[in-house]
N, C-alpha and C. Protein backbone atom coordinates (compact mmCIF):
# COMPACT_ATOMS: atom_id res chain seq x y z
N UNK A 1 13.47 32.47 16.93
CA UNK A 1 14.65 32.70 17.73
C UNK A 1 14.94 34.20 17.71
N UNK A 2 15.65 34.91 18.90
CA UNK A 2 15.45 36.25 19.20
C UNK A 2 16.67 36.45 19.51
N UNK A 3 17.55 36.89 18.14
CA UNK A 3 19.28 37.59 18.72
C UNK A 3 19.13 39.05 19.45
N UNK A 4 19.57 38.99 21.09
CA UNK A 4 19.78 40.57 21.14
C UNK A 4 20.62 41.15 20.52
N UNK A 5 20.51 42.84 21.05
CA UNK A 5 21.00 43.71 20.03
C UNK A 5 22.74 43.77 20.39
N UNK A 6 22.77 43.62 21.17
CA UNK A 6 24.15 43.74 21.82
C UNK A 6 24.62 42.42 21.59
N UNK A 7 24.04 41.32 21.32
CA UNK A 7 25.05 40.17 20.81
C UNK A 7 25.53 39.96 19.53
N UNK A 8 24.29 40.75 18.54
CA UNK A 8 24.42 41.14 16.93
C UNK A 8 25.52 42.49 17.15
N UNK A 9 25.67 43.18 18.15
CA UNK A 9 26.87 44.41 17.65
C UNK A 9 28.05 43.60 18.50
N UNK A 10 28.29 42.69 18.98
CA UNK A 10 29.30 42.09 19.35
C UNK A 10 29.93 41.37 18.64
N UNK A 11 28.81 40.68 17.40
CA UNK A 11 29.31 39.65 16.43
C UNK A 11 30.13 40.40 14.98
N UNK A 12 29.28 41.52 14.99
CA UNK A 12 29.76 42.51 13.87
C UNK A 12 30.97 43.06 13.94
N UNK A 13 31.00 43.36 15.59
CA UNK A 13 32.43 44.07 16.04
C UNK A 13 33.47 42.78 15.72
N UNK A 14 33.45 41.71 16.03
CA UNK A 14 34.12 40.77 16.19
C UNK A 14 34.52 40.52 14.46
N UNK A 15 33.56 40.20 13.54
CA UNK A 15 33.69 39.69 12.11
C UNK A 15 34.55 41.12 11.81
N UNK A 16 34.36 42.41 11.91
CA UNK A 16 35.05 43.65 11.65
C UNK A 16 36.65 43.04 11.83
N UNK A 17 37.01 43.32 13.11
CA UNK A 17 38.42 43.00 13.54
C UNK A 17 38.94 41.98 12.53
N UNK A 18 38.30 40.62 12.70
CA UNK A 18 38.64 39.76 11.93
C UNK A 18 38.88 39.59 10.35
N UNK A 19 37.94 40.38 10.01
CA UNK A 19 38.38 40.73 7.98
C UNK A 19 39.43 41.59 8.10
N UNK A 20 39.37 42.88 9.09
CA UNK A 20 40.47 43.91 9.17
C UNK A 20 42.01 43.23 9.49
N UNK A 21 42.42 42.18 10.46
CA UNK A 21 43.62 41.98 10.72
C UNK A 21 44.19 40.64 9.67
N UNK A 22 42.88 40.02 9.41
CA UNK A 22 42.80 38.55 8.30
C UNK A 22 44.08 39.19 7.38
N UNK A 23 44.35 38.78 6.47
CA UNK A 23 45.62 39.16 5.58
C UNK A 23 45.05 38.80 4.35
N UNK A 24 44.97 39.31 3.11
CA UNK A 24 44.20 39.86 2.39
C UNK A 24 45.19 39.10 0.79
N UNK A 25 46.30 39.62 1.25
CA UNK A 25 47.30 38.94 -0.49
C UNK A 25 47.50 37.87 0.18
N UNK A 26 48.33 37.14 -0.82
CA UNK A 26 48.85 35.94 -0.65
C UNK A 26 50.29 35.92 0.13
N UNK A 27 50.20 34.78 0.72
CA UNK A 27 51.95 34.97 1.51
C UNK A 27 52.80 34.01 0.52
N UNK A 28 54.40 34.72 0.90
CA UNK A 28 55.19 33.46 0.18
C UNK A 28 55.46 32.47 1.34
N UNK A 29 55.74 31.26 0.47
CA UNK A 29 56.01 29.99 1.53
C UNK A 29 57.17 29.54 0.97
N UNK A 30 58.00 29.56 1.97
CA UNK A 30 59.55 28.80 1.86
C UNK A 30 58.90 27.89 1.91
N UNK A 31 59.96 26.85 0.83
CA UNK A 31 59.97 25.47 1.04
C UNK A 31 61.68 25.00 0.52
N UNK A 32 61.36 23.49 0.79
CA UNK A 32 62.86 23.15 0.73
C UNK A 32 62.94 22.31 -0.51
N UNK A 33 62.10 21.71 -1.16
CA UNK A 33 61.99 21.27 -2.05
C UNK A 33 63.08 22.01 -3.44
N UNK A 34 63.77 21.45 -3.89
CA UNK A 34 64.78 22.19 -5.20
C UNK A 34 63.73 23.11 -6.19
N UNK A 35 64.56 24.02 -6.85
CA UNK A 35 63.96 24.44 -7.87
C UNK A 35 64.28 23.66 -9.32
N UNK A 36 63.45 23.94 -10.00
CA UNK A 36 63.60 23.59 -11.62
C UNK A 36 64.74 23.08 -11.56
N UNK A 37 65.37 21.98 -11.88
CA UNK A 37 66.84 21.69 -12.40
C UNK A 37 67.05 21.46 -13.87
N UNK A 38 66.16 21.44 -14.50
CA UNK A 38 65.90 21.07 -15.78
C UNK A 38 64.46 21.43 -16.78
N UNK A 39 65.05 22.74 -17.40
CA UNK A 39 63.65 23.64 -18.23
C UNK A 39 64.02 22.88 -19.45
N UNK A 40 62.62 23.32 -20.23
CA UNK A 40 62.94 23.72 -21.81
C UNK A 40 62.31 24.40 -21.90
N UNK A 41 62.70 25.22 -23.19
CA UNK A 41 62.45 26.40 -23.42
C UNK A 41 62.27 26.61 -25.25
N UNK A 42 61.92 28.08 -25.52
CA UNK A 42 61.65 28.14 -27.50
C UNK A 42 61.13 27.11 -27.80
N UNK A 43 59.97 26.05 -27.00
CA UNK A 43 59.97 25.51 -28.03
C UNK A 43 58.84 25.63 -29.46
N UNK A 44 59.11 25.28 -30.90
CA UNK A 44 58.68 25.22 -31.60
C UNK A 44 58.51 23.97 -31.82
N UNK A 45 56.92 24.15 -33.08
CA UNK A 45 56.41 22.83 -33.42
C UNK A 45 56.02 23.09 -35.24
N UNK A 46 56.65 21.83 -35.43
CA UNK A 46 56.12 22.36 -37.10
C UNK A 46 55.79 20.79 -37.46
N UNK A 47 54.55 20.45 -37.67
CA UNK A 47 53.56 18.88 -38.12
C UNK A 47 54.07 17.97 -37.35
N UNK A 48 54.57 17.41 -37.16
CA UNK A 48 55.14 16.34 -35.57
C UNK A 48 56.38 16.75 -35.54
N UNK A 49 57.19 17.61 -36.02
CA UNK A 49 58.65 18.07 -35.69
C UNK A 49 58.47 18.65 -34.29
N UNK A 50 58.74 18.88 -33.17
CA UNK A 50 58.98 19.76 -32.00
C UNK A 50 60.44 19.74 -31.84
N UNK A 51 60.86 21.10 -31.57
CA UNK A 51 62.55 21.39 -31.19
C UNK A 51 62.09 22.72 -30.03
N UNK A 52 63.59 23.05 -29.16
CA UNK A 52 63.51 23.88 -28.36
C UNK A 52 64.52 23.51 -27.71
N UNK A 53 64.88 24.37 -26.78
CA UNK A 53 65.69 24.37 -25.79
C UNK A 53 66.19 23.45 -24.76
N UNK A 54 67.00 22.60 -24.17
CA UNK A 54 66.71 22.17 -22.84
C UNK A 54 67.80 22.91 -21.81
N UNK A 55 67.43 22.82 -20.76
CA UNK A 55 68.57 24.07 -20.15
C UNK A 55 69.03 22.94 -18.32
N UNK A 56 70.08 23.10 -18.74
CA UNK A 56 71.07 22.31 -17.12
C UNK A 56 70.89 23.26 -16.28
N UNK A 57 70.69 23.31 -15.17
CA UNK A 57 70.65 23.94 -14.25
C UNK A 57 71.23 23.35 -12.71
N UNK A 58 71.84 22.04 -12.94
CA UNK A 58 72.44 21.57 -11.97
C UNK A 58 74.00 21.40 -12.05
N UNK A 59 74.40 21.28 -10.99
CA UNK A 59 76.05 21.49 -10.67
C UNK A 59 76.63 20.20 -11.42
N UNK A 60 75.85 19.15 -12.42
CA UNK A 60 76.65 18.33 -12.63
C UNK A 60 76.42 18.26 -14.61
N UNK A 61 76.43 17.18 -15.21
CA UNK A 61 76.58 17.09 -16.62
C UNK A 61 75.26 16.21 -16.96
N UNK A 62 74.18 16.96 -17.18
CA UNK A 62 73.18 16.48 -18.28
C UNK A 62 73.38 15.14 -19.33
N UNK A 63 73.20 13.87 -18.64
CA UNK A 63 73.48 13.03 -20.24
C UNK A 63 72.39 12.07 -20.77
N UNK A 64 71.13 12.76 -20.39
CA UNK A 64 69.83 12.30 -20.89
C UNK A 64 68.95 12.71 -20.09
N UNK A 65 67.80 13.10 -20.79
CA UNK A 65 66.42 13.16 -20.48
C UNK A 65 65.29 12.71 -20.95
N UNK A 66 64.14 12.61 -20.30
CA UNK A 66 62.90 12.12 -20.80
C UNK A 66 61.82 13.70 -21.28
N UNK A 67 61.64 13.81 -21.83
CA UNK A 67 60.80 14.74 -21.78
C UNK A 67 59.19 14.61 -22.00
N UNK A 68 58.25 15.00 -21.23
CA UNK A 68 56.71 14.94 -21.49
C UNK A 68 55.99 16.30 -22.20
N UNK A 69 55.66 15.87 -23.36
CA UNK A 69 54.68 17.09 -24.28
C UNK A 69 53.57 16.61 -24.10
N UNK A 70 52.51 17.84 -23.34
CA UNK A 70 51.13 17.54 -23.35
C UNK A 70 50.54 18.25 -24.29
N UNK A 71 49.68 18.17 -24.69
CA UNK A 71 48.73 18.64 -25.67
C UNK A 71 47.40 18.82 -25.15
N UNK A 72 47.35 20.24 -24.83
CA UNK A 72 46.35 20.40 -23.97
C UNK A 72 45.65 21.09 -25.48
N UNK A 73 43.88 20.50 -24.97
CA UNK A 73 42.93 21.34 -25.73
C UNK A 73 41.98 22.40 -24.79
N UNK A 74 42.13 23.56 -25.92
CA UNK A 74 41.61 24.22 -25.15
C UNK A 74 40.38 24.96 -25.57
N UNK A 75 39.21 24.54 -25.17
CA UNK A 75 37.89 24.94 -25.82
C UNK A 75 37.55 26.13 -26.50
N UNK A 76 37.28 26.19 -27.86
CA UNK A 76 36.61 28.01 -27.83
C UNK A 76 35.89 28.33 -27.21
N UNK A 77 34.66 27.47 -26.72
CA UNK A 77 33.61 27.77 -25.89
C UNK A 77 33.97 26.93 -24.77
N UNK A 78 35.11 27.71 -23.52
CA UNK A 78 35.01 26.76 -22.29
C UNK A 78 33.58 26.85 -21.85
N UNK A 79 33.05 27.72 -21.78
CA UNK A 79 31.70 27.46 -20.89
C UNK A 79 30.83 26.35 -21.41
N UNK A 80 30.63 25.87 -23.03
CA UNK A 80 29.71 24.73 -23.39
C UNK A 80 30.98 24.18 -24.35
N UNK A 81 31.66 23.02 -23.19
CA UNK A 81 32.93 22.05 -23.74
C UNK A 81 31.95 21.20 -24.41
N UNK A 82 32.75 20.66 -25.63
CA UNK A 82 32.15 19.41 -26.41
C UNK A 82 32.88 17.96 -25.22
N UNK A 83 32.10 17.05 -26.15
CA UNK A 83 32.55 15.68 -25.09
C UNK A 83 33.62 14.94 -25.26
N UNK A 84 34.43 15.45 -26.26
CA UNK A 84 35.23 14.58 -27.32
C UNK A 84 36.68 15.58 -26.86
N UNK A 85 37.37 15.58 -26.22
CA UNK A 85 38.69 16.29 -25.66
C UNK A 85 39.85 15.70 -26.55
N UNK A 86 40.76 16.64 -27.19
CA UNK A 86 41.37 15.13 -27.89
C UNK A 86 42.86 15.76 -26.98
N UNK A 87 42.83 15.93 -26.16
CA UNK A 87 44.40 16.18 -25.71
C UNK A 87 44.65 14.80 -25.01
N UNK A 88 46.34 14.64 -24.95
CA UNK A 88 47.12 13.83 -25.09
C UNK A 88 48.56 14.01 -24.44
N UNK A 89 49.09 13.28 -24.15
CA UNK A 89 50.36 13.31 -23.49
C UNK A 89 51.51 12.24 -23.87
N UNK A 90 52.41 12.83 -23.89
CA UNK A 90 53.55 11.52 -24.86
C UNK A 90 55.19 12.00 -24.06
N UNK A 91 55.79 11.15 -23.74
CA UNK A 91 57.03 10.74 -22.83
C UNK A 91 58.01 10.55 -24.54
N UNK A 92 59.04 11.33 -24.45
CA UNK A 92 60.09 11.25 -25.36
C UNK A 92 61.75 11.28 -24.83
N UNK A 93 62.10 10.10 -25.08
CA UNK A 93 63.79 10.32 -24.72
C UNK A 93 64.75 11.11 -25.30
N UNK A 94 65.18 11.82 -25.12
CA UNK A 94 66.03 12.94 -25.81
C UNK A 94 67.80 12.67 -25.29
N UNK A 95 68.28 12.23 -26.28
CA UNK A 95 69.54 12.29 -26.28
C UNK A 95 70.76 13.28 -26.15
N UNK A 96 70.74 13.81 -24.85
CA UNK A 96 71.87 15.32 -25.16
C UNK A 96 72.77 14.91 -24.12
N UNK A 97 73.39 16.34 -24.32
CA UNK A 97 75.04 16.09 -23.26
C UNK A 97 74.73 17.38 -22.61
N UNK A 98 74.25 18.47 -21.71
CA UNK A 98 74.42 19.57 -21.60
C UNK A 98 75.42 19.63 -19.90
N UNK A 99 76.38 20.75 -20.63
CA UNK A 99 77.45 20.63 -18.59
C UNK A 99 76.96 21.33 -18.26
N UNK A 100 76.92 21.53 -16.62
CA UNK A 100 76.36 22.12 -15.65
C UNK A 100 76.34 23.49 -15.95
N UNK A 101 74.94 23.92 -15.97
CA UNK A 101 75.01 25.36 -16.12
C UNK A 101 74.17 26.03 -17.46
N UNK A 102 74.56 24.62 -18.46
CA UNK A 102 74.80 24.71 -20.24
C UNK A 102 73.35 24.82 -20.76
N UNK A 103 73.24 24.82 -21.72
CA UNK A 103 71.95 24.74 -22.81
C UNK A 103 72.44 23.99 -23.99
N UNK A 104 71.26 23.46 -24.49
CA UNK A 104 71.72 22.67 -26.39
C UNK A 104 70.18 22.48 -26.33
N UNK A 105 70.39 22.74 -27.76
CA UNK A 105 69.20 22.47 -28.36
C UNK A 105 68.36 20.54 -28.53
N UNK A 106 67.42 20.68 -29.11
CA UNK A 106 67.11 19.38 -29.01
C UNK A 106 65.64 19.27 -30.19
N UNK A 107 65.50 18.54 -30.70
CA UNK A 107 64.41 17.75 -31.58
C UNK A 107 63.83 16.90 -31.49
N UNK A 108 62.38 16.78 -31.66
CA UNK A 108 62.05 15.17 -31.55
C UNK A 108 61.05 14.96 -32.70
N UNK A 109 60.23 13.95 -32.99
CA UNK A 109 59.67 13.20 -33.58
C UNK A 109 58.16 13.20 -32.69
N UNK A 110 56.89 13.81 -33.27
CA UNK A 110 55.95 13.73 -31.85
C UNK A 110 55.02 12.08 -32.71
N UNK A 111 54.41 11.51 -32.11
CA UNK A 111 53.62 10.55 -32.28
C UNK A 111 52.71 10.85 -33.92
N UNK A 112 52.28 12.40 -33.47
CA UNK A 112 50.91 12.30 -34.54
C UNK A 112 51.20 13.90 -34.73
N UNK A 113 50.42 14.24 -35.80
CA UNK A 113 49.97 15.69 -35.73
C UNK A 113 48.69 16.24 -35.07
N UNK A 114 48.75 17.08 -34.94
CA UNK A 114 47.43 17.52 -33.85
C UNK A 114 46.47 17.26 -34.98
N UNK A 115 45.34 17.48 -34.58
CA UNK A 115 43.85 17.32 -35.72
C UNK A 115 43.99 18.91 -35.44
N UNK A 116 43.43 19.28 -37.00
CA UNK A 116 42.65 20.54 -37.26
C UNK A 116 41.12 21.04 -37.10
N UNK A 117 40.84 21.37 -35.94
CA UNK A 117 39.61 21.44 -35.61
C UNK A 117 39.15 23.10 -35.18
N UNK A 118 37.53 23.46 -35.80
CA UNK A 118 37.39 24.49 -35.77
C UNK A 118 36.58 25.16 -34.19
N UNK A 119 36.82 24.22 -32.98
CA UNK A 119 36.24 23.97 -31.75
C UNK A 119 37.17 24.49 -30.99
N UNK A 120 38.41 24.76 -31.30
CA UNK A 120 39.53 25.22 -30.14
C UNK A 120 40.41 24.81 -30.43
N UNK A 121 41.64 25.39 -29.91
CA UNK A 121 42.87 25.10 -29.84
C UNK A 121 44.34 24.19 -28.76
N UNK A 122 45.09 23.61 -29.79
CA UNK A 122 45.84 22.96 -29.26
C UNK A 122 46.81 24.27 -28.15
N UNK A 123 47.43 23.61 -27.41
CA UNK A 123 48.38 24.24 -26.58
C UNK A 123 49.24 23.42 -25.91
N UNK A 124 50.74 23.27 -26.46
CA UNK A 124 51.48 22.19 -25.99
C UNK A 124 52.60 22.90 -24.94
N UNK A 125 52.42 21.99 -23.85
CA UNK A 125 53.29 22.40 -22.48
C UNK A 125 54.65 21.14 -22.96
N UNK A 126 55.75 21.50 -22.91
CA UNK A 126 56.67 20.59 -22.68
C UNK A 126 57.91 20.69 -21.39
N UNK A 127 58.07 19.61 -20.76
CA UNK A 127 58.07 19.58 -19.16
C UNK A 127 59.49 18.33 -19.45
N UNK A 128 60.62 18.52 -18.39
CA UNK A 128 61.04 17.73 -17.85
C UNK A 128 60.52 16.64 -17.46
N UNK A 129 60.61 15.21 -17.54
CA UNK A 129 59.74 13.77 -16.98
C UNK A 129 61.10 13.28 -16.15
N UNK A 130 62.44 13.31 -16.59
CA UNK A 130 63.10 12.34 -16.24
C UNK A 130 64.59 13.31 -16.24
N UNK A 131 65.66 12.92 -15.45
CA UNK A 131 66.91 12.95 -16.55
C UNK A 131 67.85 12.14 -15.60
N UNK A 132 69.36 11.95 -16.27
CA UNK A 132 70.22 11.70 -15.96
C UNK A 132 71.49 12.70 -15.57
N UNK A 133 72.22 12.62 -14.59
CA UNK A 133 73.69 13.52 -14.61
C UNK A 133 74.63 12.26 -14.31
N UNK A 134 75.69 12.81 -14.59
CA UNK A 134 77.00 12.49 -14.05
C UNK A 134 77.99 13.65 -13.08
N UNK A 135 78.47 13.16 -11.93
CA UNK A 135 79.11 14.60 -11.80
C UNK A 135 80.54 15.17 -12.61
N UNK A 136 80.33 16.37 -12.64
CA UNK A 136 80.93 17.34 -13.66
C UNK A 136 82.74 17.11 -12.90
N UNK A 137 83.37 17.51 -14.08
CA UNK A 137 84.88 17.71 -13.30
C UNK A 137 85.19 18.50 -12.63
């Protein structure tokens, strides 16, 4: 097959323009979807103890949540992972009162202690799962 020369400098001209006007960073995207209404935060872990923060962020009164701690593992060697992953995920009810706006602390009880392993490390995300409000006065 035989591209002329003038259809190869037409295609070049064309791919040119196109990388040149293409947009290069990332754009932001409105959306309507809410933000965060419910973080935690500091948290610490000491043998299945976990405590930290939980933080209200909605116009009404916090009077329960669920919270999810994952336990992500994270390989020393991502490039040659072993087969045996031991991360885990666990749903905990947390009993608080926080008013709109507020913070309180919080504690829980985790299932297990992590295993001590010389393959990589634990890394625990803890996330909002659930909550309850009432509206505020």
């Amino acid at each position: 097959m035989h591209i002329s020369r003038s259809v190869l400098k037409f295609a070049t001209a064309f791919a040119a323009v196109v990388l040149y006007t293409s947009p290069i960073c990332a754009e932001t995207v409105l959306t309507t979807q809410p933000a965060v209404e419910v973080s935690v935060s500091d948290v610490q872990v000491s043998g299945s103890r976990l405590q930290g923060d939980i933080h209200n962020q909605t116009d009404a009164t916090l009077i329960g949540a669920e919270l999810m701690v994952r336990h992500h593992w994270l390989w020393a060697d991502e490039l040659h992972p072993g087969s045996d992953d031991p991360s885990w995920v666990e749903i905990h009810p947390v009993n608080v009162t926080v008013p709109a706006g507020g913070t309180a602390p919080f504690s829980l009880q985790l299932s297990r202690v992590a295993p001590q392993r010389s393959d990589g490390t634990f890394q625990i995300e803890v996330s909002a799962h659930r909550f309850s409000t009432i509206p505020s006065p």
